[in-house]
C-alpha atoms as a PDB file:
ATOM      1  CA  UNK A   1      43.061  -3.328  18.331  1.00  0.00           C
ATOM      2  CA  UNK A   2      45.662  -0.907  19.680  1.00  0.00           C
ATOM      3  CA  UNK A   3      44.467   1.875  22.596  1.00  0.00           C
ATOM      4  CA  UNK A   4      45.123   4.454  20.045  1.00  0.00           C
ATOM      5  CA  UNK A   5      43.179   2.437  16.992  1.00  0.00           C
ATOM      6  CA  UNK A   6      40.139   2.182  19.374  1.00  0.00           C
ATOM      7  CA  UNK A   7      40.357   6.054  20.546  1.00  0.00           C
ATOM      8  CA  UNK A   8      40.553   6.591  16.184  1.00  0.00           C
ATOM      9  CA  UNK A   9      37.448   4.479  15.796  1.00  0.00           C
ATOM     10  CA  UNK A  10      34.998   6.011  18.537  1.00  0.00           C
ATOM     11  CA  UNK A  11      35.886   9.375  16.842  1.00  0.00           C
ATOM     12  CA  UNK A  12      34.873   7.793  13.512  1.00  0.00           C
ATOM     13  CA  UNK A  13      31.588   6.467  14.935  1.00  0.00           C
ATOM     14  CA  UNK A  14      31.055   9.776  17.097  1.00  0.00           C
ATOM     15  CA  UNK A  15      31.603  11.954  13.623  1.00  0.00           C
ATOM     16  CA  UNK A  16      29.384   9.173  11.626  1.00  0.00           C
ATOM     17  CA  UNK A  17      26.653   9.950  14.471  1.00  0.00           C
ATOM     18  CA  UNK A  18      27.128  13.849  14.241  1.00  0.00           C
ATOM     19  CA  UNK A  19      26.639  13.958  10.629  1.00  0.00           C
ATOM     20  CA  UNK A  20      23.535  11.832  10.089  1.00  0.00           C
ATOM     21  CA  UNK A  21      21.907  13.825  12.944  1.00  0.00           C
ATOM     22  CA  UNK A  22      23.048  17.308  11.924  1.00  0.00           C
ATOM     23  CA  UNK A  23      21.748  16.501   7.910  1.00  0.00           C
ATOM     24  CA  UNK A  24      18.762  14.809   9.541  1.00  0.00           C
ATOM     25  CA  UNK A  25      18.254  18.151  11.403  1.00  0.00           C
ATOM     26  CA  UNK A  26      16.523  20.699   8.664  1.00  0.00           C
ATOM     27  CA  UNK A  27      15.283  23.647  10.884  1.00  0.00           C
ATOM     28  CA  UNK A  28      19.631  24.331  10.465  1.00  0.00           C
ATOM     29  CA  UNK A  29      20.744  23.188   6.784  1.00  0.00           C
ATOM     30  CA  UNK A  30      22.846  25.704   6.419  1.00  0.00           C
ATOM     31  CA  UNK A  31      24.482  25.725   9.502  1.00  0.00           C
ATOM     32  CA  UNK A  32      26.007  22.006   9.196  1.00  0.00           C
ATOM     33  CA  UNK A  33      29.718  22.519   8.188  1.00  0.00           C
ATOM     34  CA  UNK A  34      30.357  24.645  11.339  1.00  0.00           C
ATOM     35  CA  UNK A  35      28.720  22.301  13.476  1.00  0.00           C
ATOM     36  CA  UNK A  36      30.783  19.384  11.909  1.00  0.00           C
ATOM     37  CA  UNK A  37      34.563  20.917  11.997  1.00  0.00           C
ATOM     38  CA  UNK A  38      35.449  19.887  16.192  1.00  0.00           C
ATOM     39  CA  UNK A  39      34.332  16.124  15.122  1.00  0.00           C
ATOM     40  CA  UNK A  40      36.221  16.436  12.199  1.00  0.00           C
ATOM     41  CA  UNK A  41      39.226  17.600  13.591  1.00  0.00           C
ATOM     42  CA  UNK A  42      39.470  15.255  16.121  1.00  0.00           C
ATOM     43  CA  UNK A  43      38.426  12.427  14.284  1.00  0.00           C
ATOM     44  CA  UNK A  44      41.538  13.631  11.829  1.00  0.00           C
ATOM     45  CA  UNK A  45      43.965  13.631  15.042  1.00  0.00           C
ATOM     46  CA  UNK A  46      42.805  10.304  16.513  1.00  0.00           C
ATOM     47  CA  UNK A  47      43.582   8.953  12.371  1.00  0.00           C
ATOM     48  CA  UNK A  48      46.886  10.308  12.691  1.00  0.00           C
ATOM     49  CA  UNK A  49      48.114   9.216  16.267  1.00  0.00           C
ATOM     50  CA  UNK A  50      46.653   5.789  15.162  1.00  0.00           C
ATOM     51  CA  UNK A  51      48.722   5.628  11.567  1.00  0.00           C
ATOM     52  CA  UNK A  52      45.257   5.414   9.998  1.00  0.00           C
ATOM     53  CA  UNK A  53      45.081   8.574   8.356  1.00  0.00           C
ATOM     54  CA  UNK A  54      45.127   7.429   4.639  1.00  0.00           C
ATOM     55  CA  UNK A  55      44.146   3.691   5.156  1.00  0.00           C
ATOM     56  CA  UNK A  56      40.497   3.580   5.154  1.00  0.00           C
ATOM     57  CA  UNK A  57      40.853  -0.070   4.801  1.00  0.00           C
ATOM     58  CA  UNK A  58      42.139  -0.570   8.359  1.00  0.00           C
ATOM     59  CA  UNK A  59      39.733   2.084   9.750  1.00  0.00           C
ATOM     60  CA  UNK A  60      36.787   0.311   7.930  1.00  0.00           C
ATOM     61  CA  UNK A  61      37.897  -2.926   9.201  1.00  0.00           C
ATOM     62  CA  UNK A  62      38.433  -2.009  12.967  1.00  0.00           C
ATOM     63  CA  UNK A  63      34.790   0.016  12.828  1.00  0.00           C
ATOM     64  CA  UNK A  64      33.239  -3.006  11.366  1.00  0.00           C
ATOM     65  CA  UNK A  65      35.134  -5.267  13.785  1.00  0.00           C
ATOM     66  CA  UNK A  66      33.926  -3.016  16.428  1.00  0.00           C
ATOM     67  CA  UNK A  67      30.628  -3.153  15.825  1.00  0.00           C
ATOM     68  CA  UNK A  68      29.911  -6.246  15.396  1.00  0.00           C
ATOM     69  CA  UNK A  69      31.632  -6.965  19.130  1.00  0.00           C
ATOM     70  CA  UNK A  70      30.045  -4.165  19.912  1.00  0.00           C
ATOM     71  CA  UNK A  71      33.529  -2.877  21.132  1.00  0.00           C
ATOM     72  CA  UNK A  72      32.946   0.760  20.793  1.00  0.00           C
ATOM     73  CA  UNK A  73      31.739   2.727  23.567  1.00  0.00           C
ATOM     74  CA  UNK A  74      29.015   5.173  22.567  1.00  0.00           C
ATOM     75  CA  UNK A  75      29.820   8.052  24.840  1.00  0.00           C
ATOM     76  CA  UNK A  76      33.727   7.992  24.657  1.00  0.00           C
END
């Protein structure tokens, strides 16, 4: 896995992570989409700089790969 594949995956997970705890948080349903567009964004520049953007494949692959070798760092 390339620097820039890994730096496109720990977005991934970090977005994954924000989502399931911002739906999982109902005292704010409504305010979710706001909450969610920084992750997104940089989650959709990591993609790009990566040459994932488009192949979820890859991206699925490398986040699976990842995870099982427990190569992603939570906090990065």
């Amino acid at each position: 896995m390339t620097d820039l594949e890994l730096v496109a995956v720990q977005a991934y997970v970090r977005l994954m992570k924000g989502v399931r705890a911002t739906l999982d948080d109902t005292s704010h349903p409504a305010g979710a989409p706001p909450l969610l567009h920084e992750p997104m964004a940089e989650t959709d520049r990591a993609l790009r700089a990566a040459g994932l953007a488009g192949n979820e494949r890859r991206l699925f692959q490398l986040v699976a790969d990842a995870m099982a070798g427990d190569g992603v760092r939570q906090g990065a």
